[in-house]
N, C-alpha and C. Protein backbone atom coordinates (compact mmCIF):
# COMPACT_ATOMS: atom_id res chain seq x y z
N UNK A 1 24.15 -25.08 15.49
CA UNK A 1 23.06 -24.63 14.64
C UNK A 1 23.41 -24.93 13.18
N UNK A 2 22.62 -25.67 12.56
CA UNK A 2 22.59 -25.76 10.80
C UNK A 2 22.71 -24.19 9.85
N UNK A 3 23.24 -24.44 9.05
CA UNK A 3 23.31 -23.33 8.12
C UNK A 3 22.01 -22.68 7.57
N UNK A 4 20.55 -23.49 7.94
CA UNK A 4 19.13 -23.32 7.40
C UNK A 4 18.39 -22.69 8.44
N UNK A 5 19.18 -22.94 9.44
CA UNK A 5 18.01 -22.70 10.90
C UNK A 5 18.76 -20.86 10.79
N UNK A 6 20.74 -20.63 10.56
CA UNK A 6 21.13 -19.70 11.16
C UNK A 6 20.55 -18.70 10.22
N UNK A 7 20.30 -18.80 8.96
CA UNK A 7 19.53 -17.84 7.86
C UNK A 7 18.41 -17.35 8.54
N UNK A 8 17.08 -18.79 8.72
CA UNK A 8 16.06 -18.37 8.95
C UNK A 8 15.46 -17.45 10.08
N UNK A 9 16.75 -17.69 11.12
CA UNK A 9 16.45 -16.76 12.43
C UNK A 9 17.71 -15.55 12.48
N UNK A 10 18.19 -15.52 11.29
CA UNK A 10 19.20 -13.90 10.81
C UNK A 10 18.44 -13.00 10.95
N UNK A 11 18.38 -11.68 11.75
CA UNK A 11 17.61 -10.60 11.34
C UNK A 11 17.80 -10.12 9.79
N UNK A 12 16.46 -9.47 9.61
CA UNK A 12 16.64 -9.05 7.98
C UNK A 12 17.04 -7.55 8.01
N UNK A 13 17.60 -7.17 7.34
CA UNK A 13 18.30 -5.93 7.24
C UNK A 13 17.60 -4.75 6.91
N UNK A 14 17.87 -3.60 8.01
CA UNK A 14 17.15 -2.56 8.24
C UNK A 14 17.79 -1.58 7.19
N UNK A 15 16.25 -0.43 6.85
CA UNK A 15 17.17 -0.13 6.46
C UNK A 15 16.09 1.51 6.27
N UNK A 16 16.78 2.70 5.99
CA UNK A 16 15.79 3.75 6.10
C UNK A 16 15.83 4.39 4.74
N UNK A 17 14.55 5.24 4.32
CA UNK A 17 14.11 5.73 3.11
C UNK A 17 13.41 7.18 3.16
N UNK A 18 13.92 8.17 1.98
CA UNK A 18 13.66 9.06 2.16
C UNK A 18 12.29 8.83 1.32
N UNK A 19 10.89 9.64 1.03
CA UNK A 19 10.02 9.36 0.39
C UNK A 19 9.98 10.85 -0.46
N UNK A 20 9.84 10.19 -1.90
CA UNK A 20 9.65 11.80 -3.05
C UNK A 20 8.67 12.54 -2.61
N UNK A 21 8.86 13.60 -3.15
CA UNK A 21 7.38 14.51 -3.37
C UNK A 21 6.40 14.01 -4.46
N UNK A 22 5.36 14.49 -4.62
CA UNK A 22 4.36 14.42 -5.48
C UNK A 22 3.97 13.94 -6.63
N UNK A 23 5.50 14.82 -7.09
CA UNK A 23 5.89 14.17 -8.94
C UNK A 23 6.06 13.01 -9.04
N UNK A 24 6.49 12.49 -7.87
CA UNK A 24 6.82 10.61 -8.36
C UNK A 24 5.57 10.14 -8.07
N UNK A 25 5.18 8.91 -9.01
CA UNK A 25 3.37 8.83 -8.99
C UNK A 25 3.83 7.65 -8.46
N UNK A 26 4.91 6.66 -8.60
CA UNK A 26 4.84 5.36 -8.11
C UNK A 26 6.28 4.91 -7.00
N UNK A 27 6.24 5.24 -5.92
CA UNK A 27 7.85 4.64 -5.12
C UNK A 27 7.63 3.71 -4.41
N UNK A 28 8.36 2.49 -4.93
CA UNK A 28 8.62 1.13 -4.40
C UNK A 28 9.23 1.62 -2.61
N UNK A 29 8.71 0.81 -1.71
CA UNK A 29 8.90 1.13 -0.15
C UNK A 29 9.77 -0.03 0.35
N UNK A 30 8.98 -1.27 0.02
CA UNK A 30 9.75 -2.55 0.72
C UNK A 30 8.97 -3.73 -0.04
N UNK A 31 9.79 -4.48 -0.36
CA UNK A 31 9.56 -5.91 -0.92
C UNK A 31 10.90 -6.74 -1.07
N UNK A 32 10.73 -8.76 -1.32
CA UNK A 32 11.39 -9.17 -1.34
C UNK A 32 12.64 -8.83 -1.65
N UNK A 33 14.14 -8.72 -1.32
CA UNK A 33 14.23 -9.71 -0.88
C UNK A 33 14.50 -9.24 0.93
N UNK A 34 14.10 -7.70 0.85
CA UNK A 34 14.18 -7.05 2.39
C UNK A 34 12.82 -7.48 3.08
N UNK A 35 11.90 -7.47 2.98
CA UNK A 35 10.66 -8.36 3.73
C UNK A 35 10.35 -10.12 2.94
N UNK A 36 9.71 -10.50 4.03
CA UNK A 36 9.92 -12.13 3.95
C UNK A 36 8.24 -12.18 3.07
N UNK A 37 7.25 -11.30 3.90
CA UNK A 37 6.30 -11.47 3.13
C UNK A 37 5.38 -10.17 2.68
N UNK A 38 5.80 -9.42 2.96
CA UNK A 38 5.43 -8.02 2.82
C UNK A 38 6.03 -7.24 1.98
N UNK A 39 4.74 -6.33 1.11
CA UNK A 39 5.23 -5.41 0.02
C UNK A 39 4.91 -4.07 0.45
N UNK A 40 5.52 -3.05 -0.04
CA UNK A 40 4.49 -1.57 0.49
C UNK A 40 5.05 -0.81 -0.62
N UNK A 41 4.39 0.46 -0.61
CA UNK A 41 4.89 1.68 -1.69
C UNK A 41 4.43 3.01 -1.54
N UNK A 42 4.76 3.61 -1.86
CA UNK A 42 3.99 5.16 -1.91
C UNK A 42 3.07 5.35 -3.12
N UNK A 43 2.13 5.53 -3.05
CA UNK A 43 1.27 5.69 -4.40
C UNK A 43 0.88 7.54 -4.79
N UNK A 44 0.66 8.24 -5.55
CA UNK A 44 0.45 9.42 -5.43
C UNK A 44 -0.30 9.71 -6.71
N UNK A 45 -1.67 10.01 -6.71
CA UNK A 45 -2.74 9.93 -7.60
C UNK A 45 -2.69 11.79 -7.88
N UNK A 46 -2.55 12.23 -9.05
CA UNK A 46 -3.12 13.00 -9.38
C UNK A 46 -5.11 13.89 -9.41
N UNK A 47 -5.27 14.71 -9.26
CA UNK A 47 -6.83 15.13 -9.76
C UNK A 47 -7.24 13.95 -11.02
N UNK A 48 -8.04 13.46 -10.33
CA UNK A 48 -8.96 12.65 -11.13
C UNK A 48 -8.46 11.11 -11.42
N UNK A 49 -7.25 11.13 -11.25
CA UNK A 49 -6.57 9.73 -11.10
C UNK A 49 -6.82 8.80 -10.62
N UNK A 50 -6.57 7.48 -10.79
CA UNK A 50 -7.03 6.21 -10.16
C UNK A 50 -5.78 5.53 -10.57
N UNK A 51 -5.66 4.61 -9.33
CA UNK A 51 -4.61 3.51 -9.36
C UNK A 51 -4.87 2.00 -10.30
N UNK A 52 -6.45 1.89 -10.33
CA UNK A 52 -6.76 1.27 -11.06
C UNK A 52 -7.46 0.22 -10.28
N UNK A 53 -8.32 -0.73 -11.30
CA UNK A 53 -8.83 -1.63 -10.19
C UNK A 53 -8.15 -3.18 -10.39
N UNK A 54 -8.05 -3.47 -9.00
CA UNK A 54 -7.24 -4.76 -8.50
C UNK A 54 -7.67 -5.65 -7.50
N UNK A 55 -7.34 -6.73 -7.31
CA UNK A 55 -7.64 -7.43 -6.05
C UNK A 55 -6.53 -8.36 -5.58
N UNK A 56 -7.08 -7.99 -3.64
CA UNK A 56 -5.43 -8.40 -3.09
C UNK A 56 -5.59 -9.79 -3.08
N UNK A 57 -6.02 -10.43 -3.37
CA UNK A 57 -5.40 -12.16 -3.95
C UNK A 57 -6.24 -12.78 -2.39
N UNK A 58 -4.88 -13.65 -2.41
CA UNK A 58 -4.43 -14.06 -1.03
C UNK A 58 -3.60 -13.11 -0.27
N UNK A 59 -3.99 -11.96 0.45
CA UNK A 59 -3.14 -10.69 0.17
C UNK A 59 -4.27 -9.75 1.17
N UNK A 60 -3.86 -9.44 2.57
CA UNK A 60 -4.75 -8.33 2.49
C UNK A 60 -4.05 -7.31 2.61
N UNK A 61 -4.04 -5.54 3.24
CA UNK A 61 -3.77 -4.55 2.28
C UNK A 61 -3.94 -3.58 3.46
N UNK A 62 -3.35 -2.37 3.52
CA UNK A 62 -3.79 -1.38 4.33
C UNK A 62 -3.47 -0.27 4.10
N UNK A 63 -3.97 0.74 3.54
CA UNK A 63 -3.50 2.22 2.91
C UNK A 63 -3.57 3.08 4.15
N UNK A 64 -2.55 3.94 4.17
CA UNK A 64 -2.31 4.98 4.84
C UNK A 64 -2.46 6.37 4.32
N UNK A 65 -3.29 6.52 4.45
CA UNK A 65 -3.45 8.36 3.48
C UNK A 65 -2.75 9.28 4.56
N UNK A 66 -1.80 9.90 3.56
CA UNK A 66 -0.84 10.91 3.84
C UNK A 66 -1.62 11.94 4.06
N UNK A 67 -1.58 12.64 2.59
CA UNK A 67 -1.98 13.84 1.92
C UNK A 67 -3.45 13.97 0.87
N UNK A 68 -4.16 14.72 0.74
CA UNK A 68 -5.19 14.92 -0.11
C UNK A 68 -6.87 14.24 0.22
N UNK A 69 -7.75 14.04 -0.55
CA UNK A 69 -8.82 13.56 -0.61
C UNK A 69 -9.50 12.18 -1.62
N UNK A 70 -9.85 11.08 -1.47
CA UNK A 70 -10.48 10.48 -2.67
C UNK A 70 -11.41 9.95 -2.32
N UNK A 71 -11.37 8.38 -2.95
CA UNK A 71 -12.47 7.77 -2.43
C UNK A 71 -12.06 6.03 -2.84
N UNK A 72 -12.25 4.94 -1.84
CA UNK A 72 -11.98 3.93 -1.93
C UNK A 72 -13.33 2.88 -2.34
N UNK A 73 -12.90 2.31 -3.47
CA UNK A 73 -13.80 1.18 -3.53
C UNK A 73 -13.71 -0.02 -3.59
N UNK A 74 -14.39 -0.50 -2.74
CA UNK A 74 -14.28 -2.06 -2.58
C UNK A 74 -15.35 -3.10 -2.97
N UNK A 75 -15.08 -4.02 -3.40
CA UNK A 75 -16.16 -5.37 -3.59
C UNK A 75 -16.97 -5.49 -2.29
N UNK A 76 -18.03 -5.05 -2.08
CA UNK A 76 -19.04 -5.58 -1.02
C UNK A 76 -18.86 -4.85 -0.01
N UNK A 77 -18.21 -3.42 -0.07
CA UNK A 77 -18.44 -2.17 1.04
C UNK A 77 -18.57 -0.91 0.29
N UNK A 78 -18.26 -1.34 -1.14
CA UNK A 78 -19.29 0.31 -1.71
C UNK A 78 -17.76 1.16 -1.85
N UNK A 79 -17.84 2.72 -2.34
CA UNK A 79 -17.22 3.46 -2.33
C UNK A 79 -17.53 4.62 -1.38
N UNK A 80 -16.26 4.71 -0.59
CA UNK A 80 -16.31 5.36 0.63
C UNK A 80 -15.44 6.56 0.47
N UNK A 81 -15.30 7.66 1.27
CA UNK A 81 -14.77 8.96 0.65
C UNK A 81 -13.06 8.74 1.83
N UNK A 82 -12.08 9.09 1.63
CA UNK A 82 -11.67 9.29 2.55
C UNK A 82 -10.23 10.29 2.54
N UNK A 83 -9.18 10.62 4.18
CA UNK A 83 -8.53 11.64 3.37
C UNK A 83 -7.81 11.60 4.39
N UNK A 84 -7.09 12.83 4.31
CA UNK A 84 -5.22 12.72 5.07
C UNK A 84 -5.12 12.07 6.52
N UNK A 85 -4.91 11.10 7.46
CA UNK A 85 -4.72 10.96 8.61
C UNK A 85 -5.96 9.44 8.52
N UNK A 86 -6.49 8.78 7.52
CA UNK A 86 -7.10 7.55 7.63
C UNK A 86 -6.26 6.96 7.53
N UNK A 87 -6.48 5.68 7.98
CA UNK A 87 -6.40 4.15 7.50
C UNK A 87 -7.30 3.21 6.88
N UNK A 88 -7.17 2.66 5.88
CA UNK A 88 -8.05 1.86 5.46
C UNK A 88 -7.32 0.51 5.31
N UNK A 89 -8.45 -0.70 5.71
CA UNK A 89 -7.87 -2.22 5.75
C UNK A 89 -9.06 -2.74 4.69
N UNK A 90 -8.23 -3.32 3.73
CA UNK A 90 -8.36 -4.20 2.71
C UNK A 90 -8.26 -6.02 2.62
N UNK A 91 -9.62 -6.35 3.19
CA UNK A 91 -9.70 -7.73 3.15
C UNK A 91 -8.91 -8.85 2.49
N UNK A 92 -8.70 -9.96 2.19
CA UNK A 92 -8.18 -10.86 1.04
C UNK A 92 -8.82 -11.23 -0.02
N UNK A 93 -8.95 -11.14 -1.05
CA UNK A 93 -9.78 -11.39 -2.03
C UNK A 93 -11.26 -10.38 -2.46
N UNK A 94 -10.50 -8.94 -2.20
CA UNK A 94 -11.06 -8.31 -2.39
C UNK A 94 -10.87 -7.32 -3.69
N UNK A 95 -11.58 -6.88 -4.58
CA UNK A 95 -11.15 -5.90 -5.57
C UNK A 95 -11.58 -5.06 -5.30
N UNK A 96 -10.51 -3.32 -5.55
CA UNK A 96 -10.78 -2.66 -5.36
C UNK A 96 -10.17 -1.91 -6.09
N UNK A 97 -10.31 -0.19 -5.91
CA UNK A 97 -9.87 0.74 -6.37
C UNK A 97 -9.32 2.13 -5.42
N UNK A 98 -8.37 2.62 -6.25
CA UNK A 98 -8.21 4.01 -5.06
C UNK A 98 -8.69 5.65 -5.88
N UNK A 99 -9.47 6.67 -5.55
CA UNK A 99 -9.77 7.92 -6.38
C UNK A 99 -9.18 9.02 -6.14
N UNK A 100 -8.49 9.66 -6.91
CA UNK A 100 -8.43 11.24 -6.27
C UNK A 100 -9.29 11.85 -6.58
N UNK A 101 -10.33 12.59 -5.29
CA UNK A 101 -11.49 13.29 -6.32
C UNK A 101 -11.37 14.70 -5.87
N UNK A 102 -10.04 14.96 -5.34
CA UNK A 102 -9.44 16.44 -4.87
C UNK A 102 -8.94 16.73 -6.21
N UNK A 103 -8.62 18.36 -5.91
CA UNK A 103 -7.82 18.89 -6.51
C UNK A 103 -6.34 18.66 -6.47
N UNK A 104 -6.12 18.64 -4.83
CA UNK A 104 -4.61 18.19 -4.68
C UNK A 104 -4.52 16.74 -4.85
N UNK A 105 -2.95 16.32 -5.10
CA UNK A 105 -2.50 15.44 -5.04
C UNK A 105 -2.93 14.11 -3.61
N UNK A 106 -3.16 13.08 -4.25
CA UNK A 106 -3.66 12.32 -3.47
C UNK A 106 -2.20 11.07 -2.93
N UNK A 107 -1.68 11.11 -1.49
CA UNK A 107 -0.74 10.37 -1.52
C UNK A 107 -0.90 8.59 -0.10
N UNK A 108 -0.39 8.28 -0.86
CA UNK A 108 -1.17 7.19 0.25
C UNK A 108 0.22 6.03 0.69
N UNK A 109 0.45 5.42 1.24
CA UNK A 109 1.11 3.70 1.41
C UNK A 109 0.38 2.81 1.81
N UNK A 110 0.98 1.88 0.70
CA UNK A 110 0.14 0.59 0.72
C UNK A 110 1.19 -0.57 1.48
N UNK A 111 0.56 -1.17 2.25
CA UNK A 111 1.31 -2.06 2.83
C UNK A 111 0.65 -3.76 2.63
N UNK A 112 1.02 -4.53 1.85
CA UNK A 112 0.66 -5.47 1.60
C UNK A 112 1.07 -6.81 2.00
N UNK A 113 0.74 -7.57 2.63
CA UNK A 113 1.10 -9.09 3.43
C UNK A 113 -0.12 -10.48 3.43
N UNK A 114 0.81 -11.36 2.80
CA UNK A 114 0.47 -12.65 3.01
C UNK A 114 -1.02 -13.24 3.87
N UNK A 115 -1.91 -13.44 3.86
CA UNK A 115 -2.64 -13.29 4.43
C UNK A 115 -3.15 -15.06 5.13
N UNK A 116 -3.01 -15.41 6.15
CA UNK A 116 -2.81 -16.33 6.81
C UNK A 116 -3.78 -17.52 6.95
């Protein structure tokens, strides 16, 4: 085996993470150089907060709501309400936004990958 082939078929290294509480508004989860094409994070929106608006590129996207209530908006599906125990999937080339329109803390992971 070549030195290019034994890299490319190396497993990538595991590895486990504790996740903050509340106060941390932004925790990095996984990105290069531990995933090949995948990013993720913990996001945690305060009352009235927004992550801001963005679009996943070439990139689609999938939030996991933890904890709390908001509301997701997307280019060409509107703003939708949603809350602890959803999933939401985020097209490629889509802009969007995330809301807390609770009182509590709004906590979510974003898992982001290459989109084919």
């Amino acid at each position: 085996m070549h030195d290019n082939e034994a890299s490319a078929t190396a497993p990538l290294q595991s590895f486990i993470l504790t996740l903050p509480g509340p106060e941390v508004p932004y925790f990095p989860i996984l990105s290069p150089p531990q995933s090949v094409t995948m990013r993720s994070g913990l996001v945690t929106l305060q009352m009235g907060g927004s992550v801001g608006e963005h679009s996943t590129k070439d990139n689609e996207e999938i939030l996991v709501i933890l904890e709390g209530a908001g509301e997701v908006e997307a280019a060409g599906y509107g703003r939708r309400p949603v809350k602890a125990g959803q999933v939401v999937f985020i097209p490629p080339a889509t802009v969007h936004n995330v809301y807390n329109t609770d009182a509590a803390p709004l906590r979510y992971v974003f898992i982001v990958a290459r989109a084919v």
